[in-house]
PDB file of N, CA and C in Angstrom:
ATOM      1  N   UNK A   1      86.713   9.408 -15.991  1.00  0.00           N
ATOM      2  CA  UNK A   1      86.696   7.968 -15.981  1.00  0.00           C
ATOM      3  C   UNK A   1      85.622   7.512 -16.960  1.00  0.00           C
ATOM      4  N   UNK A   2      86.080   6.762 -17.536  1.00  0.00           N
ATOM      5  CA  UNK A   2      85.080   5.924 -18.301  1.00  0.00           C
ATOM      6  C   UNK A   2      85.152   4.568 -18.862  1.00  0.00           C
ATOM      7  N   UNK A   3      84.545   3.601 -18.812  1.00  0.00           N
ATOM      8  CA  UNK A   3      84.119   2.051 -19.384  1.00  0.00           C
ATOM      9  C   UNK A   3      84.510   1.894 -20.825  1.00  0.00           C
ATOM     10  N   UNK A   4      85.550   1.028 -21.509  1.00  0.00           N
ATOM     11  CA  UNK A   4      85.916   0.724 -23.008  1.00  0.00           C
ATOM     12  C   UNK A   4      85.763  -0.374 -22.240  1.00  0.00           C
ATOM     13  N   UNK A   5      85.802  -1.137 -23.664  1.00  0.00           N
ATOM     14  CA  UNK A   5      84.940  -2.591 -23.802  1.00  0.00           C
ATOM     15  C   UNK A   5      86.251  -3.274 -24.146  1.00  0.00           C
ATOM     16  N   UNK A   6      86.819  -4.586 -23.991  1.00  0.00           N
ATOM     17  CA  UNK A   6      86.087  -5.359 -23.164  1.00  0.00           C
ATOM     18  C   UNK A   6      87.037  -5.097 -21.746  1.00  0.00           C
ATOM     19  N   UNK A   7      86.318  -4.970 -20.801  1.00  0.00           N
ATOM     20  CA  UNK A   7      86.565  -5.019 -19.214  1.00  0.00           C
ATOM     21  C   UNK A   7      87.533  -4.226 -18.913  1.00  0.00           C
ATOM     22  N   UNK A   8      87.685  -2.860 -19.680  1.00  0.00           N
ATOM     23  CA  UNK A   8      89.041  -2.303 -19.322  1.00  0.00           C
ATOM     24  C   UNK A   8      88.281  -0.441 -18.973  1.00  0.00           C
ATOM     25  N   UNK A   9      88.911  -0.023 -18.326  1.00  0.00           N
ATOM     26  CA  UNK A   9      88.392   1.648 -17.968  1.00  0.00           C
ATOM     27  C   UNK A   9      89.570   2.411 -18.189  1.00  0.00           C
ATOM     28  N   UNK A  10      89.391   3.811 -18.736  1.00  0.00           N
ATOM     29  CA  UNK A  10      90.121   4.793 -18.127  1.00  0.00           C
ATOM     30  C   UNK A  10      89.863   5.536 -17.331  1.00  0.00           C
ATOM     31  N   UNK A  11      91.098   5.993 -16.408  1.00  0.00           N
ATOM     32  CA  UNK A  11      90.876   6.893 -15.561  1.00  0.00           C
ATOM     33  C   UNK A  11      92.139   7.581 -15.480  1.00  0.00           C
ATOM     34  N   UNK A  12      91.777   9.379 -15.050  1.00  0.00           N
ATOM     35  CA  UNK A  12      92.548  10.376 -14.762  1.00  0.00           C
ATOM     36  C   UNK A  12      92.246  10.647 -13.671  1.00  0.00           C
ATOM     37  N   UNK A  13      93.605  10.963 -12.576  1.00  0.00           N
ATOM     38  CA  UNK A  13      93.445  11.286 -11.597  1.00  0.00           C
ATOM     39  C   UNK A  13      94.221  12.932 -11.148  1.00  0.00           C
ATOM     40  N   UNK A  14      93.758  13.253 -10.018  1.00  0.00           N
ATOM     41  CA  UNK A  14      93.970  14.917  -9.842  1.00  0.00           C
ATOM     42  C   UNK A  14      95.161  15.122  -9.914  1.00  0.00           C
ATOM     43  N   UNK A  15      96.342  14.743 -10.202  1.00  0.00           N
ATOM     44  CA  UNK A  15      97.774  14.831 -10.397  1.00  0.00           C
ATOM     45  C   UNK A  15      98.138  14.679 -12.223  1.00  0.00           C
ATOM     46  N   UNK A  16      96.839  14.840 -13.020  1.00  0.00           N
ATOM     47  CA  UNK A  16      97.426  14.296 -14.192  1.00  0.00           C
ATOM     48  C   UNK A  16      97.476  13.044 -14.522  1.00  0.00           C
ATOM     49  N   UNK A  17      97.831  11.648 -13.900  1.00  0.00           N
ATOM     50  CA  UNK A  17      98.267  10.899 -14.264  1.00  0.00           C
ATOM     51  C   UNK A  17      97.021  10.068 -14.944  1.00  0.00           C
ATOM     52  N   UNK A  18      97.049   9.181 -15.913  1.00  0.00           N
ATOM     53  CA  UNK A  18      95.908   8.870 -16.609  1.00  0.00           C
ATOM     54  C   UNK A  18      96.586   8.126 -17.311  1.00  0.00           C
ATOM     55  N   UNK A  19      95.156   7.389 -17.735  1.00  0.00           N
ATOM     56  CA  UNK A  19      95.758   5.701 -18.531  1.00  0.00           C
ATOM     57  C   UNK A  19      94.905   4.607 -18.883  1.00  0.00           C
ATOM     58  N   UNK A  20      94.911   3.214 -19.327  1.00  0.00           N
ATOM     59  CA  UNK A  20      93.835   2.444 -19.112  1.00  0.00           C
ATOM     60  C   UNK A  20      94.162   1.217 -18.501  1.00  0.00           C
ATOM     61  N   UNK A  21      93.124   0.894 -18.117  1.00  0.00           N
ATOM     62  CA  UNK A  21      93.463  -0.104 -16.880  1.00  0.00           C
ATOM     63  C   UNK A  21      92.384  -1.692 -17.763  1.00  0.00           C
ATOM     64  N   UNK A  22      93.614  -2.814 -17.704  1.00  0.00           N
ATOM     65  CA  UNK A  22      92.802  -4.119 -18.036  1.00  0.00           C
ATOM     66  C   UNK A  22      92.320  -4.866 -17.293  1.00  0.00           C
ATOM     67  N   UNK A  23      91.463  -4.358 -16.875  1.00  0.00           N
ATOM     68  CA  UNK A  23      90.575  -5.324 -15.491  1.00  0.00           C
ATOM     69  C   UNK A  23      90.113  -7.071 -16.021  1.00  0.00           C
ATOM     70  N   UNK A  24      90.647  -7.368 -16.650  1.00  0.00           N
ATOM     71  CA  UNK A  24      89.699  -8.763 -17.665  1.00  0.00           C
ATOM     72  C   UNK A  24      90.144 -10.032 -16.957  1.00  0.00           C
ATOM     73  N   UNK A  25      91.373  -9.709 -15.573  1.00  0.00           N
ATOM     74  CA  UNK A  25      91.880 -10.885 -15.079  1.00  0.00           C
ATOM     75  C   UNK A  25      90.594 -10.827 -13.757  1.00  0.00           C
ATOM     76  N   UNK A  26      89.850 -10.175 -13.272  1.00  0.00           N
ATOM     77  CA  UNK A  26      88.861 -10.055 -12.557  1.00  0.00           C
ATOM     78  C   UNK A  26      87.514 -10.507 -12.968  1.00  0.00           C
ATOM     79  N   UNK A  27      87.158 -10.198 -14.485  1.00  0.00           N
ATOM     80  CA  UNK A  27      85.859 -10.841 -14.768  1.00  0.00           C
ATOM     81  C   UNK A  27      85.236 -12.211 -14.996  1.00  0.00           C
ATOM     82  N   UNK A  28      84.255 -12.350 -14.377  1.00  0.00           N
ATOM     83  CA  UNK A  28      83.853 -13.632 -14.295  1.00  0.00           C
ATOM     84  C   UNK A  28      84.090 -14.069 -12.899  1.00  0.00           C
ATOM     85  N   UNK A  29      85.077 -13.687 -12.098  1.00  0.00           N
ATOM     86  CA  UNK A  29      85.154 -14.174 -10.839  1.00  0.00           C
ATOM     87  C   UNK A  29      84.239 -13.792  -9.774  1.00  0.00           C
ATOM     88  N   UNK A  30      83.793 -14.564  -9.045  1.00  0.00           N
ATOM     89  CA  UNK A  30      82.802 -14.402  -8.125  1.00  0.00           C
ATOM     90  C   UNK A  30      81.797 -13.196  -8.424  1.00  0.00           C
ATOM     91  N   UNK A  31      81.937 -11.520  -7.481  1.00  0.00           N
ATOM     92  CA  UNK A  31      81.429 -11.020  -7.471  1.00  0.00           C
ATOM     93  C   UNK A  31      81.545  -9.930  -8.982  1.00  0.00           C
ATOM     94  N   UNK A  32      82.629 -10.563  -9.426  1.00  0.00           N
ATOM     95  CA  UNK A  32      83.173  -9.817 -10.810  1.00  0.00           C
ATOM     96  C   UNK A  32      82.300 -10.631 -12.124  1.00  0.00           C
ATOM     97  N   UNK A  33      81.042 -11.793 -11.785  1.00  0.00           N
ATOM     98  CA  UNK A  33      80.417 -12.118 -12.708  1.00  0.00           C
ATOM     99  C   UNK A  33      79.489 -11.034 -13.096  1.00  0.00           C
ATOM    100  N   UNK A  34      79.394 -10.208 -12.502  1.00  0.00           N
ATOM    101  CA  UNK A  34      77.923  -9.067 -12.441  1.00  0.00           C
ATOM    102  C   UNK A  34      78.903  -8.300 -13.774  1.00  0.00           C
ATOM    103  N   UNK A  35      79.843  -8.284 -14.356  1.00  0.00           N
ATOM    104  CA  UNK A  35      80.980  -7.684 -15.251  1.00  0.00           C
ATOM    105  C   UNK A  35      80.444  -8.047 -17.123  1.00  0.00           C
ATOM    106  N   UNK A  36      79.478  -9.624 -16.422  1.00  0.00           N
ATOM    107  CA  UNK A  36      79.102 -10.132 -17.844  1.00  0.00           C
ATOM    108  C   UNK A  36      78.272  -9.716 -18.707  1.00  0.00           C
ATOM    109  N   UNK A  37      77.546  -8.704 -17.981  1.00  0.00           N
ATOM    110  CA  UNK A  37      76.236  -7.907 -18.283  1.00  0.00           C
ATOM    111  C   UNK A  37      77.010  -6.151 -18.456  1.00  0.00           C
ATOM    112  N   UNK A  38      77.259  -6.011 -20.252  1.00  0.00           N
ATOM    113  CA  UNK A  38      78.289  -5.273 -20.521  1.00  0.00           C
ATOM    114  C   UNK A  38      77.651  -3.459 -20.151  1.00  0.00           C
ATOM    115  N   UNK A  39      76.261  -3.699 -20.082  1.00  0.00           N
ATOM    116  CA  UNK A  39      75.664  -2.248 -19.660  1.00  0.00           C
ATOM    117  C   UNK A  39      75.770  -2.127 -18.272  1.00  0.00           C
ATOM    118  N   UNK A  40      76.213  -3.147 -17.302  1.00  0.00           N
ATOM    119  CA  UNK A  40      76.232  -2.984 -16.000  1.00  0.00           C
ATOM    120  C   UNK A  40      78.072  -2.353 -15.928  1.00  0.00           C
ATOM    121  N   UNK A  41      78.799  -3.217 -16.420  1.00  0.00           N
ATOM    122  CA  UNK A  41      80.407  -2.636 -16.717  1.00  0.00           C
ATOM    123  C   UNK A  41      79.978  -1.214 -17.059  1.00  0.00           C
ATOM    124  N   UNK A  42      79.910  -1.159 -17.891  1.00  0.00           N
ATOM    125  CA  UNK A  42      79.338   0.326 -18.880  1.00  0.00           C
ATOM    126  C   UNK A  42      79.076   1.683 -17.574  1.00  0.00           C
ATOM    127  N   UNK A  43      78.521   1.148 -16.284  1.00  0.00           N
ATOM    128  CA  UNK A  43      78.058   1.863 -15.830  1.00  0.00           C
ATOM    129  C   UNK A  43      78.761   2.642 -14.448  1.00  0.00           C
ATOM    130  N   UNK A  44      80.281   2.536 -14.346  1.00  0.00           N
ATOM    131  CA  UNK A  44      81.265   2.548 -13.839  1.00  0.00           C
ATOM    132  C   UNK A  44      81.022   4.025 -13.371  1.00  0.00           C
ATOM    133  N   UNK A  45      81.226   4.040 -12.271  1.00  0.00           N
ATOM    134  CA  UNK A  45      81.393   5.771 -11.817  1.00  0.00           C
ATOM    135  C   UNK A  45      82.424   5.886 -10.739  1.00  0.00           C
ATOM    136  N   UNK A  46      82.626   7.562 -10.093  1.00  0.00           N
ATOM    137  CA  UNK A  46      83.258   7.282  -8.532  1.00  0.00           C
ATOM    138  C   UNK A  46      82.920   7.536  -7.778  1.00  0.00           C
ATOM    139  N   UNK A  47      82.925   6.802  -6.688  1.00  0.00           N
ATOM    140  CA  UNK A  47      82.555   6.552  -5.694  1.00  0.00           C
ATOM    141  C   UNK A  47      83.019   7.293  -4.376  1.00  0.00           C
ATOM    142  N   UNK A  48      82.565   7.222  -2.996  1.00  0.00           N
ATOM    143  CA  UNK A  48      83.340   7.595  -1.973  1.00  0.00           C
ATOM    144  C   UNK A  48      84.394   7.574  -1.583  1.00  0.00           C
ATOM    145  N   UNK A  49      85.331   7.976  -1.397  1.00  0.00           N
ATOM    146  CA  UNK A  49      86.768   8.102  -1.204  1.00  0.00           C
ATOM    147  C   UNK A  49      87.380   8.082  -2.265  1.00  0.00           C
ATOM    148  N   UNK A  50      87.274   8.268  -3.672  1.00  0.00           N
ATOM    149  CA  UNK A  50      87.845   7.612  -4.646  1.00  0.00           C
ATOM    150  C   UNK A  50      87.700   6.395  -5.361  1.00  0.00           C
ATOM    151  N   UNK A  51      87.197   5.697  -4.570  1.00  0.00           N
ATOM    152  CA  UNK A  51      87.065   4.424  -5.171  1.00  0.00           C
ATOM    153  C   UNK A  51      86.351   4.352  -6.529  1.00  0.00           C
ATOM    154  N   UNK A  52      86.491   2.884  -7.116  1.00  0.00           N
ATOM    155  CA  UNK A  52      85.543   3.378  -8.526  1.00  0.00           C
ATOM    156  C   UNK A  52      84.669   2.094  -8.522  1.00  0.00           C
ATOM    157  N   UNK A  53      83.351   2.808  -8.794  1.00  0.00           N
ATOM    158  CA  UNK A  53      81.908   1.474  -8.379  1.00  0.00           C
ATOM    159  C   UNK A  53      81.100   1.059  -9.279  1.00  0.00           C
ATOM    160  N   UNK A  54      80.646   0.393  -9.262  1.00  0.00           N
ATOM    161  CA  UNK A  54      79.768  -0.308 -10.259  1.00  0.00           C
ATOM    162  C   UNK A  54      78.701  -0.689  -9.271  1.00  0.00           C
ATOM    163  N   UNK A  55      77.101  -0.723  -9.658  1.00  0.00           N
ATOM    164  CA  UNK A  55      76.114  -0.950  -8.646  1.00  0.00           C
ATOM    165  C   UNK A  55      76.204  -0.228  -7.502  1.00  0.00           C
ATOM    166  N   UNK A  56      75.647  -1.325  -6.531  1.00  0.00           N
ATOM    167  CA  UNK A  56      76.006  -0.958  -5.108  1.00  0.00           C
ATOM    168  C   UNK A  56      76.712  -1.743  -4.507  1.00  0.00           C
ATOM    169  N   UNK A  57      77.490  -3.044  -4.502  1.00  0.00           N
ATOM    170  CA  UNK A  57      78.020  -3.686  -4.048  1.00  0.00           C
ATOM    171  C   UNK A  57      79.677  -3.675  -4.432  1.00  0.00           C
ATOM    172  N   UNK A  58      79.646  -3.629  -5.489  1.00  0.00           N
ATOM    173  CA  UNK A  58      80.956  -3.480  -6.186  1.00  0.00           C
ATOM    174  C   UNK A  58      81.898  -2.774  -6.325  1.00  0.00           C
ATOM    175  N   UNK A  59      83.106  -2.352  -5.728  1.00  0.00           N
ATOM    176  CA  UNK A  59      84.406  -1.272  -5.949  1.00  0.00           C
ATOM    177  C   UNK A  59      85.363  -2.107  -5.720  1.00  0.00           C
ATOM    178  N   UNK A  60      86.243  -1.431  -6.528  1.00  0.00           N
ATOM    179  CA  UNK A  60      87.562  -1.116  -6.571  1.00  0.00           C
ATOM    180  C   UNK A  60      88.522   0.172  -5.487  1.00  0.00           C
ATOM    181  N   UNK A  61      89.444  -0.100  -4.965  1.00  0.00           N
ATOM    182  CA  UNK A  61      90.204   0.542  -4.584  1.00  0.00           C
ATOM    183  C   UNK A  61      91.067   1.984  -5.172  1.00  0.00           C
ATOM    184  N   UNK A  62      90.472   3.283  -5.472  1.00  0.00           N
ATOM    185  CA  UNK A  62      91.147   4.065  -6.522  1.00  0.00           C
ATOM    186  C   UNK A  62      92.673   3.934  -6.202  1.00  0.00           C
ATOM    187  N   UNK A  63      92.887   4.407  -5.334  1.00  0.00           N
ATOM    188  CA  UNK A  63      94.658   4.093  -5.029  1.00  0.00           C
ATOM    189  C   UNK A  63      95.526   2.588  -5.310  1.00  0.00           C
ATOM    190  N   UNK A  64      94.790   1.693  -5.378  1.00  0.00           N
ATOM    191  CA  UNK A  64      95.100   0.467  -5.808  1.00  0.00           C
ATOM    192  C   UNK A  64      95.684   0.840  -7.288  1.00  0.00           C
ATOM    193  N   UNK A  65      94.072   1.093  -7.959  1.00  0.00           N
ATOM    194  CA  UNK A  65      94.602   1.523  -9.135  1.00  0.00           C
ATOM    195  C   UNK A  65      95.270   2.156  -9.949  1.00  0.00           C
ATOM    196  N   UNK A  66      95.513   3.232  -8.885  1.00  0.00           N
ATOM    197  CA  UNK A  66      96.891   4.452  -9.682  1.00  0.00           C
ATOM    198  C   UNK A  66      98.028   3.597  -9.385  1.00  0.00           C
ATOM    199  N   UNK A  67      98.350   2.683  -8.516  1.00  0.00           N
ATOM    200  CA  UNK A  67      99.429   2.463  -8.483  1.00  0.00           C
ATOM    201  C   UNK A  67     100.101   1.064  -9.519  1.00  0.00           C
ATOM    202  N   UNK A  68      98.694   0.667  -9.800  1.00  0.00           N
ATOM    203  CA  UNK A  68      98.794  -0.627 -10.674  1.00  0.00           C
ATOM    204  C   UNK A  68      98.903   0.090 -12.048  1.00  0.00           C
ATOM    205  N   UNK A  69      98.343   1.267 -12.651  1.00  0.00           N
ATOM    206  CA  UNK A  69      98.220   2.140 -13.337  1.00  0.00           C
ATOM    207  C   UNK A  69      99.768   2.885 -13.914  1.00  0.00           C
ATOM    208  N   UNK A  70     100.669   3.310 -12.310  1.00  0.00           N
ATOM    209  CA  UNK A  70     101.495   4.137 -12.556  1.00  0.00           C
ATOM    210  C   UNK A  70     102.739   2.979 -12.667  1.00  0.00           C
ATOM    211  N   UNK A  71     102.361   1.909 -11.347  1.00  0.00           N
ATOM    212  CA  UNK A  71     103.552   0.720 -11.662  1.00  0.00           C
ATOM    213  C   UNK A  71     104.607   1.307 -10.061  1.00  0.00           C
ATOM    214  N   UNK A  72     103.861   1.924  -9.646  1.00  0.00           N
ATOM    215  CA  UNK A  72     104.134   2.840  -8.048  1.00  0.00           C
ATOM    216  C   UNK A  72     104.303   1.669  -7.343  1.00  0.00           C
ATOM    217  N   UNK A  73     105.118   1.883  -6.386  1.00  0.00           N
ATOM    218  CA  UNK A  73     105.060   1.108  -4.994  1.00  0.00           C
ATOM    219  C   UNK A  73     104.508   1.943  -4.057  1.00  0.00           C
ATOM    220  N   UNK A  74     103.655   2.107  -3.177  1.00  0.00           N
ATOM    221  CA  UNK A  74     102.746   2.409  -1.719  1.00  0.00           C
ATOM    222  C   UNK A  74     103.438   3.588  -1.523  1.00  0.00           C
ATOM    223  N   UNK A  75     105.049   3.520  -1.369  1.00  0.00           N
ATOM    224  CA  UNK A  75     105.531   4.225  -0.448  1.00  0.00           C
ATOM    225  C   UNK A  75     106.231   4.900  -1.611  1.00  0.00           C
ATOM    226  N   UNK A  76     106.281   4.911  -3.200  1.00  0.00           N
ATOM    227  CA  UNK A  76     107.070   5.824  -4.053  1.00  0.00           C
ATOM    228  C   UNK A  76     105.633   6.620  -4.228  1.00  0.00           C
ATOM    229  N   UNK A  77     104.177   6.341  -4.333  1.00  0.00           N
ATOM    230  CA  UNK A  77     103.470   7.436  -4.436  1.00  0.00           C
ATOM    231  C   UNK A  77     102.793   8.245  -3.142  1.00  0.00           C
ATOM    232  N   UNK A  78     102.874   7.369  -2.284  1.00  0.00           N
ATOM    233  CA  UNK A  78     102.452   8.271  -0.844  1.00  0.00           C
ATOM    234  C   UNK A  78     103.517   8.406   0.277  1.00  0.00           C
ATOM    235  N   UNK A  79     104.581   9.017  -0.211  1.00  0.00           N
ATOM    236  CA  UNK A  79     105.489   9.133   0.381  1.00  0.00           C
ATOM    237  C   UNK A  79     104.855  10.036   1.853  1.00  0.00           C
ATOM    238  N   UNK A  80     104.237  10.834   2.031  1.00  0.00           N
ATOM    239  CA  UNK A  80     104.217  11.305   3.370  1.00  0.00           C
ATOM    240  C   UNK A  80     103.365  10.067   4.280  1.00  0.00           C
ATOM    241  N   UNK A  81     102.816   9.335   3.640  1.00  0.00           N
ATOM    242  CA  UNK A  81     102.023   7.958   4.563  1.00  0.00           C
ATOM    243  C   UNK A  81     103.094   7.485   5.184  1.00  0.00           C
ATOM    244  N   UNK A  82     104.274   7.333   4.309  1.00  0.00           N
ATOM    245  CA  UNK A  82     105.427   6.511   5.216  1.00  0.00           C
ATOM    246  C   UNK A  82     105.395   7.231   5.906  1.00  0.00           C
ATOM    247  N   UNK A  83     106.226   8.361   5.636  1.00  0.00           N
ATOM    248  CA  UNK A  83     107.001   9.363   6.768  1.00  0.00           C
ATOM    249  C   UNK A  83     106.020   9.403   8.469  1.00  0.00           C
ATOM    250  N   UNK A  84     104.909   9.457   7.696  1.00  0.00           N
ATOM    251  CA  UNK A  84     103.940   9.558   8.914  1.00  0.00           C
ATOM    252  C   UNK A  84     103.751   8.358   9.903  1.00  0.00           C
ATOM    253  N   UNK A  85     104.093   7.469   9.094  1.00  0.00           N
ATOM    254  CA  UNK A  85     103.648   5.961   9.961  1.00  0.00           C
ATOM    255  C   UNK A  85     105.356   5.823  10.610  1.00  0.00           C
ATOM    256  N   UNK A  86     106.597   5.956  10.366  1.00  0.00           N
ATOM    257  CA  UNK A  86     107.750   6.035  10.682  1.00  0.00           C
ATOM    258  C   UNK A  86     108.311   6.488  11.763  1.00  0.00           C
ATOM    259  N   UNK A  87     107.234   7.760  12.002  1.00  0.00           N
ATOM    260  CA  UNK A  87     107.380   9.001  13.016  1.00  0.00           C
ATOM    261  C   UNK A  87     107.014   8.225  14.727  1.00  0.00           C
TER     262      UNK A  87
END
């Protein structure tokens, strides 16, 4: 994973899949003003569960993002979540 400018990251995840993501409809908004300060963006890592963080206050959802990433629906990439919740 890593921070390209302006407001966009890549990330690869353990299946291969990889790409870049345009986060720029988020910046500036509320807690997404901390985004304006481009060494704080810059400083993007991952976080617990996957997630991907900035500071200490700030994440993103990693699974959000593979799927906004892949263009997935919930249940075309975690198909055993359904099955499991179905059961």
């Amino acid at each position: 994973m890593r921070a390209l400018e302006p407001y966009r990251i890549w990330l690869r995840y353990d299946d291969g899949v990889d790409g870049e993501l345009d986060l720029s409809y988020l910046a500036g908004d509320g807690v997404f003003a901390a985004w304006e300060d481009h060494s704080f963006f810059s400083d993007v890592r991952l976080g617990s569960h996957g997630s991907i963080v900035w500071g200490h206050d700030l994440d993103l959802c990693g699974d959000a993002l593979y799927l906004k990433l892949t263009g997935m629906t919930s249940e075309e990439a975690f198909p055993e979540m359904w099955e499991t919740a179905g059961a």
